[in-house]
PDB file of N, CA and C in Angstrom:
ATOM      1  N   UNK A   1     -27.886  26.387 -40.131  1.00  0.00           N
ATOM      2  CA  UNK A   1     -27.063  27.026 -39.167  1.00  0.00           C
ATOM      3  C   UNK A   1     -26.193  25.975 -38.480  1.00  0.00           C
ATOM      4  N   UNK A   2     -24.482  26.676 -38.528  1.00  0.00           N
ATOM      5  CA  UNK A   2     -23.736  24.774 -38.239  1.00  0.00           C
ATOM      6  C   UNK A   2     -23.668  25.597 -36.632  1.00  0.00           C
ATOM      7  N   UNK A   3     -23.542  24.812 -35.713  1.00  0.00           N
ATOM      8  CA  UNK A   3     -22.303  25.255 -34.108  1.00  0.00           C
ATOM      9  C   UNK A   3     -21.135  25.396 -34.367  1.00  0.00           C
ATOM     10  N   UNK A   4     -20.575  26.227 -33.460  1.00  0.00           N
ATOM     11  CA  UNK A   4     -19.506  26.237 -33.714  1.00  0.00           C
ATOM     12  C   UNK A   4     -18.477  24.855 -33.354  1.00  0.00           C
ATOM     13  N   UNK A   5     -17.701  24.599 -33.592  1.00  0.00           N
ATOM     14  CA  UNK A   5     -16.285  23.521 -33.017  1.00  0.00           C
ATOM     15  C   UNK A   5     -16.053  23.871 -31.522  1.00  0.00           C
ATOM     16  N   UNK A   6     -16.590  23.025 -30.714  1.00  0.00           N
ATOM     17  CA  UNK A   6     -16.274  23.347 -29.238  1.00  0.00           C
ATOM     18  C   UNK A   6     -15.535  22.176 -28.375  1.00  0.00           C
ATOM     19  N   UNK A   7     -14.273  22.275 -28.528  1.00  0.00           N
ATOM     20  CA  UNK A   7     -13.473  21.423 -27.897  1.00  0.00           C
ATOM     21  C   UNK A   7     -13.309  21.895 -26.625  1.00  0.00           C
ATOM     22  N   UNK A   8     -13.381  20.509 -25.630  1.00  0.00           N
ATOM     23  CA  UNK A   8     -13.265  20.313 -24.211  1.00  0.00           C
ATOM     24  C   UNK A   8     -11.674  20.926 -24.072  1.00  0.00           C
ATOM     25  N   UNK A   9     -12.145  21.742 -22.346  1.00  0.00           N
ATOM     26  CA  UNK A   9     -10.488  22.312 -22.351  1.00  0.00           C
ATOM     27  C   UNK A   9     -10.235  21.334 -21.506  1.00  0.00           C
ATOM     28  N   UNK A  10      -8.848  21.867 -22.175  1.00  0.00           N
ATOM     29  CA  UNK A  10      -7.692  20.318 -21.962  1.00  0.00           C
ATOM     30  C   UNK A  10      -7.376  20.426 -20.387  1.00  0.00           C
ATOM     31  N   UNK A  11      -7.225  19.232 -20.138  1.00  0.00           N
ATOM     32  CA  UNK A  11      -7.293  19.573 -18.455  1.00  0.00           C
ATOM     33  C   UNK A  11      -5.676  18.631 -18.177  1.00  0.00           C
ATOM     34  N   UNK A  12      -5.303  19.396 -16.837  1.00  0.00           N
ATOM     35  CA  UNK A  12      -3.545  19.109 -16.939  1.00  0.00           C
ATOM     36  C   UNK A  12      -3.296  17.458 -16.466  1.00  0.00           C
ATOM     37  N   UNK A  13      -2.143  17.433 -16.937  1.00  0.00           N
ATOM     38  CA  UNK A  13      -1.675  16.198 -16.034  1.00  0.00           C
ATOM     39  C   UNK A  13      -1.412  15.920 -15.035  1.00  0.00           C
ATOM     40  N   UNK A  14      -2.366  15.261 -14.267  1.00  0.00           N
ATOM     41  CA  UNK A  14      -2.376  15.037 -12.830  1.00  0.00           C
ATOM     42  C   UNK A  14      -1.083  13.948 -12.551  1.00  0.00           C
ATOM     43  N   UNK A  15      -0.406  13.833 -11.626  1.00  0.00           N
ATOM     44  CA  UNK A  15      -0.418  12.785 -11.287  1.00  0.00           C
ATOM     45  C   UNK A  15      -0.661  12.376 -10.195  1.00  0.00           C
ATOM     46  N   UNK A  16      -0.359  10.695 -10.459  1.00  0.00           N
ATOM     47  CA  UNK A  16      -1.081   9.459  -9.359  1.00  0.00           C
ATOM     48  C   UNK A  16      -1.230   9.493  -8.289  1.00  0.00           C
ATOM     49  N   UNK A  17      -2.297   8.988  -7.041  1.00  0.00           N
ATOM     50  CA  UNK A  17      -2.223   9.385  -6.118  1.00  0.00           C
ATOM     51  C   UNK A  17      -1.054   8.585  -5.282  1.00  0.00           C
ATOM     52  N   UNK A  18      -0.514   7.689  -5.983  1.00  0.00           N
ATOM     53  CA  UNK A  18       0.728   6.592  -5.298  1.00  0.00           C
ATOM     54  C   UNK A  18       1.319   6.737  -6.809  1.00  0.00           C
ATOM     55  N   UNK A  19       2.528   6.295  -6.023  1.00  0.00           N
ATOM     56  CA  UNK A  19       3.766   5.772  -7.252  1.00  0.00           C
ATOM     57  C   UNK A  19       3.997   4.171  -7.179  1.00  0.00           C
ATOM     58  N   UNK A  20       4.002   3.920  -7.969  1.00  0.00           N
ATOM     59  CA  UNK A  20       3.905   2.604  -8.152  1.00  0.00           C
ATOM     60  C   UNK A  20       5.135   1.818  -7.250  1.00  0.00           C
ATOM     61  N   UNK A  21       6.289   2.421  -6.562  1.00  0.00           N
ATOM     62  CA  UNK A  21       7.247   2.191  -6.016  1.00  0.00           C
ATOM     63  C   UNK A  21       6.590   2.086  -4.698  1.00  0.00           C
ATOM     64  N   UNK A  22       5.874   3.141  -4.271  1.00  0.00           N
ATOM     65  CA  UNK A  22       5.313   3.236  -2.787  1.00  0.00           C
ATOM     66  C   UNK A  22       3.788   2.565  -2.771  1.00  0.00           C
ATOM     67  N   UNK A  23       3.553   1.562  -3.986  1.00  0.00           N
ATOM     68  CA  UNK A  23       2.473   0.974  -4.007  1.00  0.00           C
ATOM     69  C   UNK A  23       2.888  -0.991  -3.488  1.00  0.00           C
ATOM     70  N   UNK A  24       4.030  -0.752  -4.745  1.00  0.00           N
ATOM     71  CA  UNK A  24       4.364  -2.142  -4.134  1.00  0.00           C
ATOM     72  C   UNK A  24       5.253  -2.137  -2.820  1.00  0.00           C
ATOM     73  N   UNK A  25       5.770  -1.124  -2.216  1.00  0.00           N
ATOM     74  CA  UNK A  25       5.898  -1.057  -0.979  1.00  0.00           C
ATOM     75  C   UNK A  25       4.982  -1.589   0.328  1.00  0.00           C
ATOM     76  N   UNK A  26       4.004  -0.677  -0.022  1.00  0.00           N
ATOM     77  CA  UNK A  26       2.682  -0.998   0.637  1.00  0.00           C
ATOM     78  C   UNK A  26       1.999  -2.252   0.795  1.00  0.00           C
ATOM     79  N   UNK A  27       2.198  -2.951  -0.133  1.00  0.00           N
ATOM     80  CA  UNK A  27       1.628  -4.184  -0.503  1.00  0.00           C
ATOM     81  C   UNK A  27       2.192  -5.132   0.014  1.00  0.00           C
ATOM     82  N   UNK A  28       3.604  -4.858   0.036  1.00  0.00           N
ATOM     83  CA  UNK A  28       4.357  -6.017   0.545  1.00  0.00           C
ATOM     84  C   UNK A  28       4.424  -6.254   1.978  1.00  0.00           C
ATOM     85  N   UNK A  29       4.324  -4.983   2.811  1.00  0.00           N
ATOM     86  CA  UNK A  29       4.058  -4.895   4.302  1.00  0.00           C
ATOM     87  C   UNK A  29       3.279  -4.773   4.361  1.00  0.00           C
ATOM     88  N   UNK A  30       2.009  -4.645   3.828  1.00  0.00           N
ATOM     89  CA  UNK A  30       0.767  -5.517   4.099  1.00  0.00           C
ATOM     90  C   UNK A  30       0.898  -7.238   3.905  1.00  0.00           C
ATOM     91  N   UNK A  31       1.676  -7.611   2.963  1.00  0.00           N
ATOM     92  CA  UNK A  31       1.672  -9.508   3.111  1.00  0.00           C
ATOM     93  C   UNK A  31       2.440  -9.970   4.438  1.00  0.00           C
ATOM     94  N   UNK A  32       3.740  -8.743   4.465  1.00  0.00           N
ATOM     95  CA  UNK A  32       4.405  -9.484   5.493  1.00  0.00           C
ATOM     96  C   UNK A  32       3.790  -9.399   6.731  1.00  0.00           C
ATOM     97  N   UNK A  33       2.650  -8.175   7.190  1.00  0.00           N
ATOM     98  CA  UNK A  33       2.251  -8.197   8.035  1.00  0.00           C
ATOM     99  C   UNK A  33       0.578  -9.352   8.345  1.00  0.00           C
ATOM    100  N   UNK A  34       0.589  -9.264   7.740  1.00  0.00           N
ATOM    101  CA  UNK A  34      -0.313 -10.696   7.441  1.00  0.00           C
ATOM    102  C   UNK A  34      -0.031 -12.398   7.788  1.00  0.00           C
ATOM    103  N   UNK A  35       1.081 -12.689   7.196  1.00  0.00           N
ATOM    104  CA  UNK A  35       1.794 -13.774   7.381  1.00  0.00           C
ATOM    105  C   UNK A  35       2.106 -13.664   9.365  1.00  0.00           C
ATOM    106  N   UNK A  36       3.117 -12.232   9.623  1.00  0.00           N
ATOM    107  CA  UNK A  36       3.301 -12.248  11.281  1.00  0.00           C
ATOM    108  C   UNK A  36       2.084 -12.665  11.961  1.00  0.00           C
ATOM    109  N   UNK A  37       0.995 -11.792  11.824  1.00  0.00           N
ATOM    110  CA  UNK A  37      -0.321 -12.238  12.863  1.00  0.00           C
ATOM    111  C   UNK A  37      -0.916 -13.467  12.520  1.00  0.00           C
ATOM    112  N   UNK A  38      -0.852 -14.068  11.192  1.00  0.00           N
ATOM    113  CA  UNK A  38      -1.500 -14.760  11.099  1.00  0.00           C
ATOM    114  C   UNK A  38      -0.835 -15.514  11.934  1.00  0.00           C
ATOM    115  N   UNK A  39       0.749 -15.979  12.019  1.00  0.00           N
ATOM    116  CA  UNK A  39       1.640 -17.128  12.557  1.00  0.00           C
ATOM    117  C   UNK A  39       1.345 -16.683  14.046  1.00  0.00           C
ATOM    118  N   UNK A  40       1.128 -15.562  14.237  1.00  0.00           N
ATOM    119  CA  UNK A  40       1.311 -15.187  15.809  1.00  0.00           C
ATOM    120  C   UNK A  40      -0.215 -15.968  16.181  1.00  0.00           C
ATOM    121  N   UNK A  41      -1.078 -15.744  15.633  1.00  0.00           N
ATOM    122  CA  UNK A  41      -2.198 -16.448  15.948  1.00  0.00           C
ATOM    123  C   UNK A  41      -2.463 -18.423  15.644  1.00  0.00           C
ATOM    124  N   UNK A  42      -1.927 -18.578  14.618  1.00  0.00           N
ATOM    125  CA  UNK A  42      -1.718 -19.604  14.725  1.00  0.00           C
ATOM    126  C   UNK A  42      -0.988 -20.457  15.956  1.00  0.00           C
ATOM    127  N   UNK A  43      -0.028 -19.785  15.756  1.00  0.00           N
ATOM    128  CA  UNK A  43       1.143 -20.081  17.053  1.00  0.00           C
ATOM    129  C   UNK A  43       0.263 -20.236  18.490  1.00  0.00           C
ATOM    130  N   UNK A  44      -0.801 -19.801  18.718  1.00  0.00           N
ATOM    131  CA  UNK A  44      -1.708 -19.853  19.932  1.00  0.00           C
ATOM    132  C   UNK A  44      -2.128 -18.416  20.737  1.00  0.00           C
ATOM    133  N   UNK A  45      -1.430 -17.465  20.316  1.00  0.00           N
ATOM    134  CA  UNK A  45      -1.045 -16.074  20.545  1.00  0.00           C
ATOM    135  C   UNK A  45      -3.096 -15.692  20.487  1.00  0.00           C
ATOM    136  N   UNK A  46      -3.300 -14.969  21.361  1.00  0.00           N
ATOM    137  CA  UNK A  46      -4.540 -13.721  21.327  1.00  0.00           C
ATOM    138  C   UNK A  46      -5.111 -13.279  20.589  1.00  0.00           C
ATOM    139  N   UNK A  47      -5.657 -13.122  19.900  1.00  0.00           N
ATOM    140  CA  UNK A  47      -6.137 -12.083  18.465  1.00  0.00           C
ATOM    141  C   UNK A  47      -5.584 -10.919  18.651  1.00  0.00           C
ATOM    142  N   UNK A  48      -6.085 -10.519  19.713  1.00  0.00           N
ATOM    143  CA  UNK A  48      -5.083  -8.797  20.151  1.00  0.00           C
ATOM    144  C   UNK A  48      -3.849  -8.894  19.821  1.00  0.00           C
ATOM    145  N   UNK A  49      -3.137  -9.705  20.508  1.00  0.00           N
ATOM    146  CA  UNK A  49      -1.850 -10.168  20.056  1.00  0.00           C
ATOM    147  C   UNK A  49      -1.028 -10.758  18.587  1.00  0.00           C
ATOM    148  N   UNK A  50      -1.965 -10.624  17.938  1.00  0.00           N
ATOM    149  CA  UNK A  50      -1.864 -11.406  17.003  1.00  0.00           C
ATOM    150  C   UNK A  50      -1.675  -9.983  16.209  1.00  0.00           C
ATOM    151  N   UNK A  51      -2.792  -9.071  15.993  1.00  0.00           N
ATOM    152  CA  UNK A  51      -3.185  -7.656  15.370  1.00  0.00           C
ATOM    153  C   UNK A  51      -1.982  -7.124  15.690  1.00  0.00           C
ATOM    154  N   UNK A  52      -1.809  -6.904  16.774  1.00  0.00           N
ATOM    155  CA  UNK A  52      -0.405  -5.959  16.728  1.00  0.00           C
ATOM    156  C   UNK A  52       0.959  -6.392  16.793  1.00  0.00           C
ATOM    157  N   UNK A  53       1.029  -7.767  16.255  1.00  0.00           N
ATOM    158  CA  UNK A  53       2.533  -8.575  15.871  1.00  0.00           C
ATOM    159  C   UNK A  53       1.968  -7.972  14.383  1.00  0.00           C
ATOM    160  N   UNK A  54       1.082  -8.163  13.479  1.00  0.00           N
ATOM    161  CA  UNK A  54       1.080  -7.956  12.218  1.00  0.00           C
ATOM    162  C   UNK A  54       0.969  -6.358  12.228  1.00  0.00           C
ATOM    163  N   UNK A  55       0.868  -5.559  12.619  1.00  0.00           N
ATOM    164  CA  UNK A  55       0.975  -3.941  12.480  1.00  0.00           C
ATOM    165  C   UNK A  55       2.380  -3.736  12.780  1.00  0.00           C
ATOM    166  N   UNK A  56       2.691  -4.865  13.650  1.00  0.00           N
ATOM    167  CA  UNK A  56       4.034  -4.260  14.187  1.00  0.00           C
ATOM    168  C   UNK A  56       5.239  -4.537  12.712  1.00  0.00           C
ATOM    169  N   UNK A  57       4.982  -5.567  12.324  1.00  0.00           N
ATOM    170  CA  UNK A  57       5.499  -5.821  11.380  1.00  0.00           C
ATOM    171  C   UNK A  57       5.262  -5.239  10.107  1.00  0.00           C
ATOM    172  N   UNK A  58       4.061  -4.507   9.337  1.00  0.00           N
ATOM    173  CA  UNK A  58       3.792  -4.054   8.600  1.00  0.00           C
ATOM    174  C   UNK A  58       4.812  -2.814   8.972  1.00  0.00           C
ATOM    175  N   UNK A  59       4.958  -2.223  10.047  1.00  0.00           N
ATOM    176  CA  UNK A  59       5.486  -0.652  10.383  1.00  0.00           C
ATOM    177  C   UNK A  59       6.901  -1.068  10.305  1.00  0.00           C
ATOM    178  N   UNK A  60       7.122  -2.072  10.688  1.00  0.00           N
ATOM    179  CA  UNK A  60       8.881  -2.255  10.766  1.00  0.00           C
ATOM    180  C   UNK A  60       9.536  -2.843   8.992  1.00  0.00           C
ATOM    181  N   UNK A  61       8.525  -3.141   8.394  1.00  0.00           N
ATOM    182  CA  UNK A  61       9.224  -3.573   7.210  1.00  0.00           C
ATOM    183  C   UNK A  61       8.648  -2.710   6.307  1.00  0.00           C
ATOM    184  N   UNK A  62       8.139  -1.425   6.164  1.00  0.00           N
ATOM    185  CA  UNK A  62       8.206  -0.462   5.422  1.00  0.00           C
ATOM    186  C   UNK A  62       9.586   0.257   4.730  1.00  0.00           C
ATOM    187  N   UNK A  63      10.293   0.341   5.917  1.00  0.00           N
ATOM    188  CA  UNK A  63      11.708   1.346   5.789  1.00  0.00           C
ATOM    189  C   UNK A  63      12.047   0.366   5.275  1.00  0.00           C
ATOM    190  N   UNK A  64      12.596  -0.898   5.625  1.00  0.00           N
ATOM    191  CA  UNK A  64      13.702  -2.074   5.202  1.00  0.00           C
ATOM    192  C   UNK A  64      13.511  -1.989   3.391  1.00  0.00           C
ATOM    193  N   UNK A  65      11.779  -2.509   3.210  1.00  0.00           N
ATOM    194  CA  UNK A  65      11.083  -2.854   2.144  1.00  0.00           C
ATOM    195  C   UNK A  65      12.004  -0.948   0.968  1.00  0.00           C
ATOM    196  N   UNK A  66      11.276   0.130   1.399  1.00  0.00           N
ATOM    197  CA  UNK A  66      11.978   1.187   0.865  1.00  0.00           C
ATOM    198  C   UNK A  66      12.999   0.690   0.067  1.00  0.00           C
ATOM    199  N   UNK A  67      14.109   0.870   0.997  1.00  0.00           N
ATOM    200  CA  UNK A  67      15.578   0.673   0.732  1.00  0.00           C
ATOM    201  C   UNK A  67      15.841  -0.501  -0.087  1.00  0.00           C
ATOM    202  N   UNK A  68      15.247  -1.384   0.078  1.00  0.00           N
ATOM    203  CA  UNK A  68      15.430  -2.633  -0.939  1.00  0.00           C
ATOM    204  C   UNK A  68      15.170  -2.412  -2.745  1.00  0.00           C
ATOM    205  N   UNK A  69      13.466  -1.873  -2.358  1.00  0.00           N
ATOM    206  CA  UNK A  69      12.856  -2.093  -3.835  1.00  0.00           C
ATOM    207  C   UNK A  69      12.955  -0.453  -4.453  1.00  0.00           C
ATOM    208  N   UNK A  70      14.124  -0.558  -5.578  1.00  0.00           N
ATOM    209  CA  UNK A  70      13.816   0.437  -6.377  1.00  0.00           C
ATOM    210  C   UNK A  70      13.272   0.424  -7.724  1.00  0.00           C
TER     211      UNK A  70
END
């Protein structure tokens, strides 16, 4: 006695949860915001101060970053 042929149903094409455009976006205002606090802290600056020179900068070079990288 054979089984029958039971092929998996085909399941759709998802896509990604990022686009690779809004990935290296992301990435990059994450470095640049990294580099700000880090210098802000280096520089002698607060840790507090430091955290939100690098957020501030991650948020402000999103749009710029956009418009640049297509």
């Amino acid at each position: 006695m054979t089984s029958p042929d039971r092929t998996p149903p085909a399941q759709p094409d998802r896509e990604p949860f990022l686009t690779v455009h809004a990935a290296v976006v992301l990435l990059g205002a994450a470095f640049i915001g990294l580099i700000v606090g880090g210098l802000t802290f280096l520089g002698g600056g607060p840790v507090a101060g430091a955290v939100l020179a690098g957020l501030t900068a991650f948020g402000a070079s999103v749009p710029g970053l956009r418009s640049l990288i297509r």
